[in-house]
Protein backbone atom coordinates (compact mmCIF):
# COMPACT_ATOMS: atom_id res chain seq x y z
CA UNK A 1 -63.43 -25.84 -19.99
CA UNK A 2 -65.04 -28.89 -21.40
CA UNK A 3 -62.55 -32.08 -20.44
CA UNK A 4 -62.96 -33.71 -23.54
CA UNK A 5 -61.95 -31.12 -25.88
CA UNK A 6 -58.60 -31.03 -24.13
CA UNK A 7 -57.68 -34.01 -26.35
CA UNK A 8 -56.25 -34.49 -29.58
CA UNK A 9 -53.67 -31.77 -29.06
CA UNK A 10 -51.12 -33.47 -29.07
CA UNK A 11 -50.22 -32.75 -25.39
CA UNK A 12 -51.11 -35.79 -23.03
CA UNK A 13 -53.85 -34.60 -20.21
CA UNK A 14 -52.30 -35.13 -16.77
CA UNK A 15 -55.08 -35.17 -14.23
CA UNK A 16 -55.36 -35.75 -10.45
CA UNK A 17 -57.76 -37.61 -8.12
CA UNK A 18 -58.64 -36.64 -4.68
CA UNK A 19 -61.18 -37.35 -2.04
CA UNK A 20 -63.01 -35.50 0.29
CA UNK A 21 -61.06 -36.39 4.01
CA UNK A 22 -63.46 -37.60 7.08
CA UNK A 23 -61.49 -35.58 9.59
CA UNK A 24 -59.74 -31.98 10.70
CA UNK A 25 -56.50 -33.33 9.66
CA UNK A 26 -57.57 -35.05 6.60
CA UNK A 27 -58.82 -31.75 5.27
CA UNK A 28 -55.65 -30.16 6.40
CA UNK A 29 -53.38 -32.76 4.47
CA UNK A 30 -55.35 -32.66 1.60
CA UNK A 31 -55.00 -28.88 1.12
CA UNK A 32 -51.32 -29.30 1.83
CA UNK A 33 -51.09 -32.04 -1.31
CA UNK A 34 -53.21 -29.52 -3.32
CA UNK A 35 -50.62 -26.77 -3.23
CA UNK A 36 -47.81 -28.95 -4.39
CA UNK A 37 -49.50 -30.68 -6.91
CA UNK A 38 -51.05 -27.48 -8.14
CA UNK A 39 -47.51 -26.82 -9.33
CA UNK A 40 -47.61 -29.33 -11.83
CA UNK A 41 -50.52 -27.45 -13.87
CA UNK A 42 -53.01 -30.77 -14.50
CA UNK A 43 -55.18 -30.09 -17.23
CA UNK A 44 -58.16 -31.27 -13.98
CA UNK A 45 -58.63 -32.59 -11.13
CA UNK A 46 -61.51 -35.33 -10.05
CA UNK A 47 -62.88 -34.96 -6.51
CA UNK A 48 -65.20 -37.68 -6.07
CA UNK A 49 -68.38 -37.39 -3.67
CA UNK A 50 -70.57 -40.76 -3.01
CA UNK A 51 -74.11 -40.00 -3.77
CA UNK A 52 -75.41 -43.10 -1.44
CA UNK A 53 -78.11 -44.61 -3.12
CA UNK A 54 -79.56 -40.88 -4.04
CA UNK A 55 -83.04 -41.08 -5.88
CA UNK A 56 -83.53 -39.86 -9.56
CA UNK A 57 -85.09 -36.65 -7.97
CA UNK A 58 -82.41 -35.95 -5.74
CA UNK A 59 -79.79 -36.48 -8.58
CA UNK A 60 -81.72 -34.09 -10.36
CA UNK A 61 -80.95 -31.62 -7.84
CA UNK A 62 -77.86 -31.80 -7.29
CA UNK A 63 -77.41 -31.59 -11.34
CA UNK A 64 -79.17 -28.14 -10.62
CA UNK A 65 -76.49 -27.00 -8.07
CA UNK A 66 -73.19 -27.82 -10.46
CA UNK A 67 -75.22 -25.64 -13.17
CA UNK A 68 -75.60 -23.14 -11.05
CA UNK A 69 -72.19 -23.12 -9.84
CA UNK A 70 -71.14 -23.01 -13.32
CA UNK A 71 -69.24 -26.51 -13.26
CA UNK A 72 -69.12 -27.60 -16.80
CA UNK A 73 -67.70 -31.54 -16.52
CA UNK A 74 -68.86 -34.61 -14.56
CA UNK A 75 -67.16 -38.23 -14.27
CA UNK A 76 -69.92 -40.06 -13.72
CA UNK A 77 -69.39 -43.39 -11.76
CA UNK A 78 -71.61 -45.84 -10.18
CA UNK A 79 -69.59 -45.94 -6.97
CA UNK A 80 -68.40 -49.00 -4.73
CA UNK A 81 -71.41 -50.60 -3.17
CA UNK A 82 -71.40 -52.93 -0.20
CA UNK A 83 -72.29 -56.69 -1.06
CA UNK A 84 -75.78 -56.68 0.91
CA UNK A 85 -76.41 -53.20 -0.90
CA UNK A 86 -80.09 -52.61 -1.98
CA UNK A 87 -80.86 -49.35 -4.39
CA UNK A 88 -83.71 -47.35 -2.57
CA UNK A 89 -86.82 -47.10 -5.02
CA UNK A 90 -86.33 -44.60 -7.51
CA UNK A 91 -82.31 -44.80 -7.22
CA UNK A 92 -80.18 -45.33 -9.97
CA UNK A 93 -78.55 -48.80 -10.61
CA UNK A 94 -75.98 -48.62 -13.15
CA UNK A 95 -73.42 -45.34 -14.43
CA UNK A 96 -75.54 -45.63 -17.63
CA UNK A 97 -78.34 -44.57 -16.16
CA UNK A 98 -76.34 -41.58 -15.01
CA UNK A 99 -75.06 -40.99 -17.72
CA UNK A 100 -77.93 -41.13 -19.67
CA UNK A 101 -80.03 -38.67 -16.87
CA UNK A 102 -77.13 -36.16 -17.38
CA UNK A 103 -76.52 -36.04 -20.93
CA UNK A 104 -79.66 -34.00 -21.81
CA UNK A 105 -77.81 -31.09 -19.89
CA UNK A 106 -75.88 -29.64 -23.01
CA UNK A 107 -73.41 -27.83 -20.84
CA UNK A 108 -72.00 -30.89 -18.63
CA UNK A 109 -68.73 -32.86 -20.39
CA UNK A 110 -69.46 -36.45 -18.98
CA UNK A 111 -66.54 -38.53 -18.00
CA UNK A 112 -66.63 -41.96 -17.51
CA UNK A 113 -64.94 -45.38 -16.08
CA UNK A 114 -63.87 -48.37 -17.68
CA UNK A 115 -62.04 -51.55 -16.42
CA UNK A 116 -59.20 -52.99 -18.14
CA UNK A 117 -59.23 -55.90 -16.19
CA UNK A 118 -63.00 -56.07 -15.86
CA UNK A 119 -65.33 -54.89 -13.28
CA UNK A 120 -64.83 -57.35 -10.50
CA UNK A 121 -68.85 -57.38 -10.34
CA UNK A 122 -68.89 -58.14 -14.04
CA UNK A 123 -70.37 -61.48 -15.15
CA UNK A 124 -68.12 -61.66 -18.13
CA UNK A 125 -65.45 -59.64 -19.71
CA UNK A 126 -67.89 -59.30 -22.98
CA UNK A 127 -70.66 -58.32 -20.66
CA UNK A 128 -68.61 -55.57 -19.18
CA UNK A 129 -67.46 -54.28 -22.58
CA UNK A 130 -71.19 -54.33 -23.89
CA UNK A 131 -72.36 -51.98 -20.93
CA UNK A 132 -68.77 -49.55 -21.51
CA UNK A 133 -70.37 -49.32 -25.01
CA UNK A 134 -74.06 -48.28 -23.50
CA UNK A 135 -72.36 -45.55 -21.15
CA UNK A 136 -70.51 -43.88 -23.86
CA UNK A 137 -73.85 -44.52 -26.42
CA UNK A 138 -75.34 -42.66 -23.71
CA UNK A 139 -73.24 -39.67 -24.06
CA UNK A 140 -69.88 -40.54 -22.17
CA UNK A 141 -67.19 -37.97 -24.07
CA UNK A 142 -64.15 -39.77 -22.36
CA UNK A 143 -62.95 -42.67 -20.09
CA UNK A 144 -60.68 -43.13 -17.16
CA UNK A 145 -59.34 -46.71 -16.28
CA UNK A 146 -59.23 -48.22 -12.78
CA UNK A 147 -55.88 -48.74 -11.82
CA UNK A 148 -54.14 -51.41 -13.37
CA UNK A 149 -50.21 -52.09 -13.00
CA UNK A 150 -49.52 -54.03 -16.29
CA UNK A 151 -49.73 -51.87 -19.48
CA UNK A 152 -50.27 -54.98 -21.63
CA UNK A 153 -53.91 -54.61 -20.26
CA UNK A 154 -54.69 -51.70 -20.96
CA UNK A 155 -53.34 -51.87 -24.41
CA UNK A 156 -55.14 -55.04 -25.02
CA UNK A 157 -58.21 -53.33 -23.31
CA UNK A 158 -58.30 -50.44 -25.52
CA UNK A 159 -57.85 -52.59 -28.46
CA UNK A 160 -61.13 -54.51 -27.76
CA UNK A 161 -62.77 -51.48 -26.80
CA UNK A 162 -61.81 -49.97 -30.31
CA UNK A 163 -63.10 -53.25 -32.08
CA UNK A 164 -66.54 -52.84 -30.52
CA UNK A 165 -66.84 -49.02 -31.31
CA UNK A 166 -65.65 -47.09 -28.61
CA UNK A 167 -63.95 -44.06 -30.37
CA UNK A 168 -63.61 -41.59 -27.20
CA UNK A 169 -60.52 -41.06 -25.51
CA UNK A 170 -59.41 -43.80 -23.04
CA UNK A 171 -56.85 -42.11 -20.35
CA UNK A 172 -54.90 -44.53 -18.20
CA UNK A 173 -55.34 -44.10 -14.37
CA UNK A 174 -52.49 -44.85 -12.68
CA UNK A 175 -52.01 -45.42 -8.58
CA UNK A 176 -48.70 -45.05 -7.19
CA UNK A 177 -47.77 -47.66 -4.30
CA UNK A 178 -47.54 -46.01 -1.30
CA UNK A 179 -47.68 -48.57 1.01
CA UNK A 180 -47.81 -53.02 0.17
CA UNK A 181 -50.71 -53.68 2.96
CA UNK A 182 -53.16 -50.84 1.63
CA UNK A 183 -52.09 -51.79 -2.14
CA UNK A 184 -53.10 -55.17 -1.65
CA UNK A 185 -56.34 -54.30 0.04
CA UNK A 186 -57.19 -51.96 -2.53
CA UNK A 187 -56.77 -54.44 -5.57
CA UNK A 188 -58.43 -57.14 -3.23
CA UNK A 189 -61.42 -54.92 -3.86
CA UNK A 190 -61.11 -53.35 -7.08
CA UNK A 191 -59.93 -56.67 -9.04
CA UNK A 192 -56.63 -55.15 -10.32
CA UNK A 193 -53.91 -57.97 -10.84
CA UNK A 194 -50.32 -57.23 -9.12
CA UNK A 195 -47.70 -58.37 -11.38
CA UNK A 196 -45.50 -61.05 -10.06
CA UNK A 197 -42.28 -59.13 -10.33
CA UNK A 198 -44.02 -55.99 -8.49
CA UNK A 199 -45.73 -58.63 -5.93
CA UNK A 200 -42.26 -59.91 -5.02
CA UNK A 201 -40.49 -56.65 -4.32
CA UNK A 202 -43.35 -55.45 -2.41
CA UNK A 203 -43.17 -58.48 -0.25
CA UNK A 204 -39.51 -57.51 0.49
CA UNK A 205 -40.52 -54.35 1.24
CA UNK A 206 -43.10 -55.79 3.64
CA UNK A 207 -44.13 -53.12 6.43
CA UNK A 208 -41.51 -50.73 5.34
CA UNK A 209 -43.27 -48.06 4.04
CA UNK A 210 -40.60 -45.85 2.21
CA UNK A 211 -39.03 -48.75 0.98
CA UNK A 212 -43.04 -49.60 -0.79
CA UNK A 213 -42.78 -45.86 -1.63
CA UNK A 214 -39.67 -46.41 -3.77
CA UNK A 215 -40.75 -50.01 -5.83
CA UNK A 216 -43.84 -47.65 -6.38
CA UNK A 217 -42.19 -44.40 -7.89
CA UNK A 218 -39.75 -46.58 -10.39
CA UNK A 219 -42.90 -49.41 -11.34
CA UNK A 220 -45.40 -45.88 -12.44
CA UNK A 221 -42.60 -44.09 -13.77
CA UNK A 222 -41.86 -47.19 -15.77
CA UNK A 223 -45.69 -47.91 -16.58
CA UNK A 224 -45.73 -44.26 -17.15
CA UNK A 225 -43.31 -43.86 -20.17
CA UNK A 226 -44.45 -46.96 -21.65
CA UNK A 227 -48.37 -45.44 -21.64
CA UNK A 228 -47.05 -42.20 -23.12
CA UNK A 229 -44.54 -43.60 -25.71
CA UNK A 230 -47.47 -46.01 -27.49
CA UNK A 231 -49.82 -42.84 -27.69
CA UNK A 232 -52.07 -42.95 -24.37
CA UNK A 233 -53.78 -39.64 -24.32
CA UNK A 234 -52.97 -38.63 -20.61
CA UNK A 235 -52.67 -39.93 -17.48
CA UNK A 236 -54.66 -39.87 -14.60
CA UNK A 237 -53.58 -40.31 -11.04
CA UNK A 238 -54.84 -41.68 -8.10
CA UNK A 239 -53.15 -39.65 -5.65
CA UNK A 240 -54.82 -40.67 -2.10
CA UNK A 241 -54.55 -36.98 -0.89
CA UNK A 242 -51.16 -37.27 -1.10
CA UNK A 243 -48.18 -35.43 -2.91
CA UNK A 244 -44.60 -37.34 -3.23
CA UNK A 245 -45.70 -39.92 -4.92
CA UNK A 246 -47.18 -38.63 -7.58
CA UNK A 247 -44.92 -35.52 -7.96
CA UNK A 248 -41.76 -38.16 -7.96
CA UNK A 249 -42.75 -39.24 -11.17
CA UNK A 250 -43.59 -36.00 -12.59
CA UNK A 251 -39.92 -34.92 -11.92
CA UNK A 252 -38.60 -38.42 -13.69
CA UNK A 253 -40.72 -37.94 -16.50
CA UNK A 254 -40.15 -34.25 -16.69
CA UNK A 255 -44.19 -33.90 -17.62
């Protein structure tokens, strides 16, 4: 099944994000959010895997193994990268460059990402849009946002992105609050902008976890309709391994 050709139906593409655990008990909990969200039939599911710096060669090979395994799609991303990070000789820079080494390979369906608040490594807003345009010139069939928590941006995002070209589908990725302290980290990193009326619940909620649980179910159910109602193509979630969350909103949604 080729991702991209899942859109235009008519049916929004629901799709999950997980990550591949460090630990025993990671694994185990992982598994365990993978049976109940398997009940909620996503169209896919993303499991990332950091290269580290591979070389062109060794990219190459591990192209070789998902053709041999018969995997068909690949969401091809350059990764987070420490500040003092150097690229060994011969690795890969940029997620145009994988793009572009992948796209030759007629049977992969390359996925990509895009920023609606702009790459936080991004000299420019216009700069980042001008290299979203090389990745999908280099044969990116779709996009998935970062997490964002204000649909105005996206909205506005994919409006520029249309004005410069970019015709390929543009799903939302959406994150849940689970907890405020790893939130805040996370968009620390990532550049995403808290709005203030989310910021000031979640500093109510302070340490309480369940309570950061809650403000998080009602703001993605909320950023959720909106997305769907004004034509988004799907939704993508960010599930950090875990279940309620995410299946929360599926049941106020009824996806």
């Amino acid at each position: 099944m080729r991702i991209a050709d899942r859109f235009g139906s008519g049916t929004p593409v629901i799709s999950f994000e997980f990550f591949p655990p460090k630990t025993d008990a990671g694994f185990a909990a992982l598994f365990h959010s993978i049976a109940e969200l398997k009940q909620l039939a996503p169209a896919f599911v993303s499991v990332t895997w950091g290269a580290g710096g591979s070389t062109r060669a060794e990219l190459v090979a591990t192209l070789d193994q998902l053709e041999a395994s018969e995997i068909e799609n690949v969401l091809a991303l350059g990764g987070d990268q420490p500040e003092s990070y150097e690229p060994p000789a011969g690795a890969l820079r940029f997620a145009n460059e994988l793009v572009a080494l992948i796209q030759p390979r007629r049977r992969f369906c390359i996925g990509a990402a895009c920023y609606p608040e702009t790459h936080p490594k991004a000299v420019s807003a216009e700069h980042d849009l001008a290299m979203l345009v090389q990745k999908v010139r280099a044969g990116a069939e779709f996009l998935i946002t970062q997490l964002f928590f204000d649909d105005a941006d996206y909205f506005a995002f994919v409006a520029r992105a249309r004005r410069a070209g970019i015709t390929v589908p543009i799903v939302p990725g959406i994150m849940p609050v689970v907890s405020t302290a790893s939130i805040r980290r996370m968009t620390t990193l990532c550049g995403a902008r808290i709005p203030e009326e989310l910021g000031r619940a979640l500093d109510v909620a302070g340490a309480d976890d369940e309570r950061a649980l809650e403000i998080g179910v009602e703001w993605a159910t909320s950023q959720c309709r909106e997305l769907l109602r004004r034509g988004a193509p799907g939704l993508h979630f960010y599930t950090l391994n875990r279940s309620p969350a995410t299946r929360r909103v599926f049941e106020q949604l009824s996806l």
